[in-house]
C-alpha atoms as a PDB file:
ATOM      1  CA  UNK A   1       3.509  10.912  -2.111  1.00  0.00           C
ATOM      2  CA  UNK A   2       2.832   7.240  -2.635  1.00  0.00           C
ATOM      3  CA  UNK A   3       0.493   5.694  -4.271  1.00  0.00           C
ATOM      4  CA  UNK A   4      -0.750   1.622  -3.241  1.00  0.00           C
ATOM      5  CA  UNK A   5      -2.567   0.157  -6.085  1.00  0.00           C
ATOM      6  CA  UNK A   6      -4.245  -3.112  -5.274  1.00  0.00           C
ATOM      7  CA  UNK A   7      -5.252  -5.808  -7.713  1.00  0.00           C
ATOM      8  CA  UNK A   8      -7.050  -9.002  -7.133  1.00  0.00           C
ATOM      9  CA  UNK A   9      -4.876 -12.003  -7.394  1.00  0.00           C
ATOM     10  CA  UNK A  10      -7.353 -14.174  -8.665  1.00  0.00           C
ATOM     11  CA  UNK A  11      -9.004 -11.964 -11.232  1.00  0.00           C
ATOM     12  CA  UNK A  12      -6.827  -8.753 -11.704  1.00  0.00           C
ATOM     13  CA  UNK A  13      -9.050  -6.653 -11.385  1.00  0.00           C
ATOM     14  CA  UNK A  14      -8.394  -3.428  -8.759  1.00  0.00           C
ATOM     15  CA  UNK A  15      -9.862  -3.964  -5.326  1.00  0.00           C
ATOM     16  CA  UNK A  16     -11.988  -0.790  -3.428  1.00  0.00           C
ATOM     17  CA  UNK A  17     -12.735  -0.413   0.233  1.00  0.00           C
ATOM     18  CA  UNK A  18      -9.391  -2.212   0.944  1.00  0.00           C
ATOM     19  CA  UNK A  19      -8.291  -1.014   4.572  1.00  0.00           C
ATOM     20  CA  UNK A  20      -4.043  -0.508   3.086  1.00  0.00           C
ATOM     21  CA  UNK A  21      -1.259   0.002   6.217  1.00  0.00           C
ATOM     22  CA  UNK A  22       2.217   0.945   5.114  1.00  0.00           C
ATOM     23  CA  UNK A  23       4.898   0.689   7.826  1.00  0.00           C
ATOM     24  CA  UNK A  24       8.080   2.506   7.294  1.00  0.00           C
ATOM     25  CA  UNK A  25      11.375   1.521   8.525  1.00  0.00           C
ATOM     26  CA  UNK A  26      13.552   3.569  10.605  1.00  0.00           C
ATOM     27  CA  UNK A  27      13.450   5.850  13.625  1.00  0.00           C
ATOM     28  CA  UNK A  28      10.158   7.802  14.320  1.00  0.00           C
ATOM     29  CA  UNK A  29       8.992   6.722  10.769  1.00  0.00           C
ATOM     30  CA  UNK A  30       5.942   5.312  11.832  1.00  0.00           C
ATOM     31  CA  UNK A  31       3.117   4.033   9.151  1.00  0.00           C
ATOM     32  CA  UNK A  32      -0.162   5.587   7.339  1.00  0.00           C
ATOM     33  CA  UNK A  33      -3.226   3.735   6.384  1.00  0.00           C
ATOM     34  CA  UNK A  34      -6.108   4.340   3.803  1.00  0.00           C
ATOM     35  CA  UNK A  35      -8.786   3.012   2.147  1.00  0.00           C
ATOM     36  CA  UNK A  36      -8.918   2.191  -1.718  1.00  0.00           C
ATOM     37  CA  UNK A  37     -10.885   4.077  -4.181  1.00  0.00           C
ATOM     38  CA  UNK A  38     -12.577   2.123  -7.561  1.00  0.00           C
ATOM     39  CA  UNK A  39      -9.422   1.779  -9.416  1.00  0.00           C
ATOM     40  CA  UNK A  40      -7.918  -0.042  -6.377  1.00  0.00           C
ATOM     41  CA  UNK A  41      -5.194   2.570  -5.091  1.00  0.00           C
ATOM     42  CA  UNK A  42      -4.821   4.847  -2.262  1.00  0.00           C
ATOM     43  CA  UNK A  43      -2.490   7.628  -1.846  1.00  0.00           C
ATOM     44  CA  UNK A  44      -0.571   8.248   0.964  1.00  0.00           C
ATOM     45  CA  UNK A  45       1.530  11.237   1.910  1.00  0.00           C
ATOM     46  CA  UNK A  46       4.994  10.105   2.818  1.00  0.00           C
ATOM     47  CA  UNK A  47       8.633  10.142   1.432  1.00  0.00           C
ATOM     48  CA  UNK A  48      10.119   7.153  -0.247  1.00  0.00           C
ATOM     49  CA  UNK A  49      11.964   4.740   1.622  1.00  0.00           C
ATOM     50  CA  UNK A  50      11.882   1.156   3.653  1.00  0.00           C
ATOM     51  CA  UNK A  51       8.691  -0.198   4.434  1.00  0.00           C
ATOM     52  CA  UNK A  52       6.072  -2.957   4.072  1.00  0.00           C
ATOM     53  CA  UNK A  53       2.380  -2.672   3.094  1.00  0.00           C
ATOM     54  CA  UNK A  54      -0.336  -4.314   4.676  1.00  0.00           C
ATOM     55  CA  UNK A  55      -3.400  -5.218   2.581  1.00  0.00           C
ATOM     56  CA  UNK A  56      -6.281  -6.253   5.045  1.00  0.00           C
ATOM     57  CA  UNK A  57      -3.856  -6.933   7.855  1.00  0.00           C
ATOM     58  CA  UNK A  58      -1.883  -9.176   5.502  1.00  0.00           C
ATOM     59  CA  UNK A  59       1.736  -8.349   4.243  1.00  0.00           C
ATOM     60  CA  UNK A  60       1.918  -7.866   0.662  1.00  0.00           C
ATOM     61  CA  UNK A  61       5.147  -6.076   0.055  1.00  0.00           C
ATOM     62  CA  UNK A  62       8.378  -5.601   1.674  1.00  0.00           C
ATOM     63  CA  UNK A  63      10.730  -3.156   0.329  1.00  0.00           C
ATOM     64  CA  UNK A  64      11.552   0.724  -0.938  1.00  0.00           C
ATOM     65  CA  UNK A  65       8.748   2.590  -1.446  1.00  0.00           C
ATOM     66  CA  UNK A  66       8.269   5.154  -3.982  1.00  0.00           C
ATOM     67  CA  UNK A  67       5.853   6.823  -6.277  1.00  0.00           C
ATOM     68  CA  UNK A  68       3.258   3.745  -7.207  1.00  0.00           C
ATOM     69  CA  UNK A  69       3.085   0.148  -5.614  1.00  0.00           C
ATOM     70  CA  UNK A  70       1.726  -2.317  -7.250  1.00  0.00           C
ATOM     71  CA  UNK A  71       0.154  -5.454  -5.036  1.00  0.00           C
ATOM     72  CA  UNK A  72      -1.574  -8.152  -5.220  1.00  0.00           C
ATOM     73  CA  UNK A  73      -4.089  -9.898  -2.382  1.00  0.00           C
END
């Protein structure tokens, strides 16, 4: 599982009802999206590895994926 946590960049505070895509890297990997709760994070089942998240159809994060990512938008 993964968890996306997303924080305001202005104010740093978490950030609900954010629509969150993570695209994975690789062959058949495909991507999941959610929706953030009130402490800003949505949980996603998948397995680590290469990917990018989306916040709100903007990239945030490019990189390995595992356990919680922290973002900012």
């Amino acid at each position: 599982m993964i968890t996306v946590q997303v924080y305001s960049k202005s104010t740093g505070k978490p950030l609900s009802g954010r629509k969150v895509y993570v695209s994975f890297s690789g062959l058949l990997r495909g991507g999941l999206e959610g929706y953030t709760n009130s402490n800003g994070e949505v949980h996603l089942n998948a397995d680590p590895g290469e990917g990018e998240v989306f916040v709100s159809g903007s990239r945030v994060h490019k990189g390995y994926l595992s356990g919680r990512v922290v973002v900012y938008s």
